[in-house]
Protein backbone atom coordinates (compact mmCIF):
# COMPACT_ATOMS: atom_id res chain seq x y z
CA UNK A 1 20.78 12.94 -0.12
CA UNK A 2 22.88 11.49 2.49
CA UNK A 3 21.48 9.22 4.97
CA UNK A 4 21.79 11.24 7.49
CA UNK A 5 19.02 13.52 6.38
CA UNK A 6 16.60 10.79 6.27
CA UNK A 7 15.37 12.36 9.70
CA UNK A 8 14.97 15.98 8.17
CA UNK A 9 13.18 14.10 5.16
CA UNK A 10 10.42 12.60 6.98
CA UNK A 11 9.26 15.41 8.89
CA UNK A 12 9.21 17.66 5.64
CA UNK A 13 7.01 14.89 4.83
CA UNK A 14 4.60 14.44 7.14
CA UNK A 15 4.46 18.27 7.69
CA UNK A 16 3.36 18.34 3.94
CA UNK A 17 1.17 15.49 4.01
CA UNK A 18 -1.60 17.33 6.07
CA UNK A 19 -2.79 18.56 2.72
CA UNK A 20 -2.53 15.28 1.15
CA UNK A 21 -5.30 12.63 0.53
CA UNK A 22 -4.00 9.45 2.63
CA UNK A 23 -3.80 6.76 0.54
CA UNK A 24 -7.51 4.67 0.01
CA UNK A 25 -6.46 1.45 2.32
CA UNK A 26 -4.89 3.21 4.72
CA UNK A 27 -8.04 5.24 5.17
CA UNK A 28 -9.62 2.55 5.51
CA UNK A 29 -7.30 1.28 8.31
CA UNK A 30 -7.85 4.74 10.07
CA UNK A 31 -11.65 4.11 9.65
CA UNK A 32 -12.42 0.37 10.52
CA UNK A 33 -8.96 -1.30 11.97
CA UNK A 34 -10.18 -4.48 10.51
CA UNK A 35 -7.12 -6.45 9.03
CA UNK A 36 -9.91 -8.42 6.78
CA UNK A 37 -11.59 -5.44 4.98
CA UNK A 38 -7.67 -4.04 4.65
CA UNK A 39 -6.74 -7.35 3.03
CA UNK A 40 -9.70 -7.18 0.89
CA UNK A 41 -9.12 -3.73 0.05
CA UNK A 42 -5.12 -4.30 -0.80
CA UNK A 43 -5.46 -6.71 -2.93
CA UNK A 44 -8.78 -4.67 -5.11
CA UNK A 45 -6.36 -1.43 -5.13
CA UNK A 46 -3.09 -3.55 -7.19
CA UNK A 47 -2.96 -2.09 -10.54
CA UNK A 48 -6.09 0.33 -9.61
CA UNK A 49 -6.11 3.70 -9.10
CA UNK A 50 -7.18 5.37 -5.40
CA UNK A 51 -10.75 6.88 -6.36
CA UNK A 52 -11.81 3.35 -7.64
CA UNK A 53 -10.25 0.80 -5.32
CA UNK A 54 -12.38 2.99 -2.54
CA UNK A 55 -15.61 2.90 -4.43
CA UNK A 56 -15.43 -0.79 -5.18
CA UNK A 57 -14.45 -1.65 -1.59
CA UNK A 58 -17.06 0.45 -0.24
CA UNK A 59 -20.04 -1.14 -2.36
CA UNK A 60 -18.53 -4.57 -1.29
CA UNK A 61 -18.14 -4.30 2.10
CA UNK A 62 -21.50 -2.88 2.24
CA UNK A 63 -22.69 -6.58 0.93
CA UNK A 64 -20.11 -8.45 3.12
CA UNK A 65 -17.99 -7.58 5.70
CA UNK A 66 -16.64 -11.16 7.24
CA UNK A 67 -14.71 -14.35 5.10
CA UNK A 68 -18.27 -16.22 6.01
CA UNK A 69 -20.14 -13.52 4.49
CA UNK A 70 -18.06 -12.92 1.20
CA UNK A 71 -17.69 -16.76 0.57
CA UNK A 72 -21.60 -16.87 0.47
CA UNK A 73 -21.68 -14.44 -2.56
CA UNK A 74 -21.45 -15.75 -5.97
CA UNK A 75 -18.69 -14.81 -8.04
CA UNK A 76 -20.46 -13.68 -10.49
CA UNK A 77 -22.17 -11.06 -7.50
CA UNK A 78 -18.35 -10.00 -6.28
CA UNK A 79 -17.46 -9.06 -10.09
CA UNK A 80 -20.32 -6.73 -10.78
CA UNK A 81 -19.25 -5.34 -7.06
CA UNK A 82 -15.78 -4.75 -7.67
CA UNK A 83 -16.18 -3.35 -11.85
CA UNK A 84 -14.07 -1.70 -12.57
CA UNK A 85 -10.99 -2.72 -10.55
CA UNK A 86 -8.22 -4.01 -12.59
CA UNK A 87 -7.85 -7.67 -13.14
CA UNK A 88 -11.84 -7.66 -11.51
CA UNK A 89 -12.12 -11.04 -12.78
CA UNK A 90 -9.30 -12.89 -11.22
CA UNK A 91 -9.73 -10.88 -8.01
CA UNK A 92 -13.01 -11.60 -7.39
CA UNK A 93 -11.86 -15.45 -7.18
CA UNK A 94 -8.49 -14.52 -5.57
CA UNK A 95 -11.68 -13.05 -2.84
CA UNK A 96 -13.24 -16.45 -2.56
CA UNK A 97 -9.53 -18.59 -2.62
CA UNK A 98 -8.56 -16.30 0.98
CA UNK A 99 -11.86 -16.43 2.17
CA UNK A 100 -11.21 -20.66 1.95
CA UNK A 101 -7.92 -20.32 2.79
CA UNK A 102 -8.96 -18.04 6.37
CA UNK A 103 -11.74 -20.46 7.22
CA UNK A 104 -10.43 -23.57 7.00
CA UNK A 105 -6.58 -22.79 8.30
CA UNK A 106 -6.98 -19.53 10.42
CA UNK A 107 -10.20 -19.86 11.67
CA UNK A 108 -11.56 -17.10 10.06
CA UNK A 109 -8.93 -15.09 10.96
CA UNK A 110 -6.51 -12.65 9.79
CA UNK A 111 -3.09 -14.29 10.14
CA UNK A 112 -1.03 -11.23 11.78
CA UNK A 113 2.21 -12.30 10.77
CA UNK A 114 4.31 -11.67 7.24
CA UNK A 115 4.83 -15.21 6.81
CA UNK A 116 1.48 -16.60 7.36
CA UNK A 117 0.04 -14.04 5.46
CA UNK A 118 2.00 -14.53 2.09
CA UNK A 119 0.86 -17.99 2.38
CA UNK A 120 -2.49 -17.02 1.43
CA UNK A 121 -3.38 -17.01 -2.38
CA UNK A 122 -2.59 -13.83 -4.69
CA UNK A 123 -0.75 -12.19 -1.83
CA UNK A 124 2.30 -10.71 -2.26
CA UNK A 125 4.81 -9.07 -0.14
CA UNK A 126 3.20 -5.11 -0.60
CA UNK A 127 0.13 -6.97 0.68
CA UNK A 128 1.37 -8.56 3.42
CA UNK A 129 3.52 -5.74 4.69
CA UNK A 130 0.36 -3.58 4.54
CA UNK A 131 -1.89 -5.63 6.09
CA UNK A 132 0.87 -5.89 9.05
CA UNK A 133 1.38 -1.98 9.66
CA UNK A 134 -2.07 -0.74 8.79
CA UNK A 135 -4.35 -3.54 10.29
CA UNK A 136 -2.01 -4.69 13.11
CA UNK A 137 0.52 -1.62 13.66
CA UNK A 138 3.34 -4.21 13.60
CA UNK A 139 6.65 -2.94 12.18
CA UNK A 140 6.91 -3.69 8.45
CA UNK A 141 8.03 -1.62 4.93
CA UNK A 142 5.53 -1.87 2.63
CA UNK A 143 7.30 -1.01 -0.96
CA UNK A 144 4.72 -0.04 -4.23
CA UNK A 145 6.05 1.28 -6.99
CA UNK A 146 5.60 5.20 -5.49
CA UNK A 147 7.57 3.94 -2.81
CA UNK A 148 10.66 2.44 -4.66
CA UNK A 149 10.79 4.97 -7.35
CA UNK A 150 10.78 8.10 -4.55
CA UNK A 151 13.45 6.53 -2.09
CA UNK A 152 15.96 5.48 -5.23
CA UNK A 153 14.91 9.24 -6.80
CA UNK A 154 16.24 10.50 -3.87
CA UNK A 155 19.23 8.73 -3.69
CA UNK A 156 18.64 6.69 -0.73
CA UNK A 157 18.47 3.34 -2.20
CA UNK A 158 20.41 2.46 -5.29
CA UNK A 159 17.80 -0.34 -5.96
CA UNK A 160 16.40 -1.93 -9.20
CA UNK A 161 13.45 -3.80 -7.79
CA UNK A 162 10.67 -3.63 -5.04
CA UNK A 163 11.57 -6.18 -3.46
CA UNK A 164 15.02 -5.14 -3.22
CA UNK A 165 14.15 -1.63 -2.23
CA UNK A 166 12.36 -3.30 0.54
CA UNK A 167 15.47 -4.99 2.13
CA UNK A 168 17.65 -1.87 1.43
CA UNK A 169 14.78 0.01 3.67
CA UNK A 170 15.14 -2.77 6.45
CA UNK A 171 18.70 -2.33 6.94
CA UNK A 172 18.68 1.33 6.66
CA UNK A 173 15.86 2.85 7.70
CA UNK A 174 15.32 3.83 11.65
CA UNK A 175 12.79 1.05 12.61
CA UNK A 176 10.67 4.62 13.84
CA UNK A 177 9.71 5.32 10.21
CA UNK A 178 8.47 2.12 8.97
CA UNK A 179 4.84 2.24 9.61
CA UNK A 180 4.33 5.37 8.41
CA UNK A 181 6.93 5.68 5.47
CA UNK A 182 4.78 3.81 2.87
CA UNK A 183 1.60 6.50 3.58
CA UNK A 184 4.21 9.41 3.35
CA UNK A 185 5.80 8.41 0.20
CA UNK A 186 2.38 7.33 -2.00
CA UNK A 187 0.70 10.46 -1.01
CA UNK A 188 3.92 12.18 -2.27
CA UNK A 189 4.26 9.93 -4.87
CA UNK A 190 0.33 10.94 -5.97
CA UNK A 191 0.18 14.56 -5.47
CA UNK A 192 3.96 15.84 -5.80
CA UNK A 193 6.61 13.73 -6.86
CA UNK A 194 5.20 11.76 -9.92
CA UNK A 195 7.07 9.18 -12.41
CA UNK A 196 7.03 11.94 -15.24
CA UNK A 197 7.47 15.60 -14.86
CA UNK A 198 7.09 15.97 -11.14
CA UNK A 199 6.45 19.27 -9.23
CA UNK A 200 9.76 19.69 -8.28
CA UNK A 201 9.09 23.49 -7.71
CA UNK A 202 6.45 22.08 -5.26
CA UNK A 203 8.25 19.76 -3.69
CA UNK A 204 8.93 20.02 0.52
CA UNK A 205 12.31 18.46 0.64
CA UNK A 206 13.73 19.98 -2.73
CA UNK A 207 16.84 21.09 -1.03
CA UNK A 208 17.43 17.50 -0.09
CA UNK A 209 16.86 15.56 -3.60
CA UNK A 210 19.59 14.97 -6.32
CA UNK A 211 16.21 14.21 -8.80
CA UNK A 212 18.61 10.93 -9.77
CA UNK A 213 16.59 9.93 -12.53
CA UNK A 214 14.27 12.98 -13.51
CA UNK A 215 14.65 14.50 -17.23
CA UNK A 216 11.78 16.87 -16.66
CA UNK A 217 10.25 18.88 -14.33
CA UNK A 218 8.09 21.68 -13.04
């Protein structure tokens, strides 16, 4: 696609995406605006699919909803939560390293800034960014692997890495579309456009896609 139909792109998009599940944190974020429980909740849904990162966040923020409140639980009490997120084990103390971490240097605070937040232990830059446009509705590109795989698919980005599709994104794409181009894209990314075999006879901006990449589809 060229560049310029980036604009044409997104509203195809978010025309489609009516019909679409949002993504679990960010319906969170449209449910609570808490930047904590959206931290929480980022770092349970990493290697975890939708349906479960929702169920475990909902059982554990129905024990604990504050740093105070979550440090008070034994580890032990945040695993059996959590099961069966993946990695349960190590995020359950990543959970209690944060809650530390937000006490003692933010004052039990959310830090709303990208730098301060990637300070804080098992949090990475999809995190962060996510944390920034969903719990603070600052401008930020948060890149997953839905994310990076769609824009280079499309042939926006000629990228090899998240973290470089990111910084492609920030010099290219219209500051307008940041917030809301990581929700787009993963609901796309779920429901339409998948890493094998996607629905290309489905798909709401066909006319626009080289499918750089695809071998397959429906």
């Amino acid at each position: 696609m060229r560049d310029s139909d980036i604009d044409a792109v997104i509203r195809l998009l978010k025309l489609a995406s009516k019909q679409w599940a949002l993504p679990a944190v960010s319906q969170l974020g449209e449910e609570t605006k808490d930047p904590f429980r959206i931290l929480i909740s980022c770092l349970l849904s990493l290697r975890t699919k939708d349906q479960v990162t929702a169920q475990a966040s909902a059982r554990l923020f129905a024990r604990a909803r504050t740093p105070q409140q979550l440090l008070a639980l034994p580890l032990s009490r945040i695993r059996r939560l959590i099961y069966p997120v993946g990695f349960y084990r190590t995020k359950a103390k990543r959970i209690h390293q944060i809650c530390q971490h937000l006490i003692g240097r933010f004052r039990g605070k959310v830090p709303g800034s990208l730098d301060e937040l990637l300070t804080l232990p098992g949090v990475g830059r999809k995190t962060a960014n996510l944390v920034v446009t969903v719990g603070f509705g600052k401008l930020g590109i948060c890149v997953d692997t839905h994310v990076h795989r769609i824009s280079n698919r499309l042939g926006y980005v000629k990228t090899k890495t998240p973290g470089e599709t990111e910084q492609a994104l920030r010099a290219k794409l219209p500051k307008r579309h940041w917030i809301r181009y990581n929700d787009l894209l993963v609901s796309f990314g779920q429901t339409i456009c998948h890493p094998v075999s996607p629905w290309c006879s489905r798909c709401p901006v066909e006319r626009y896609c080289p499918r750089i990449g695809v071998v397959h589809s429906r």
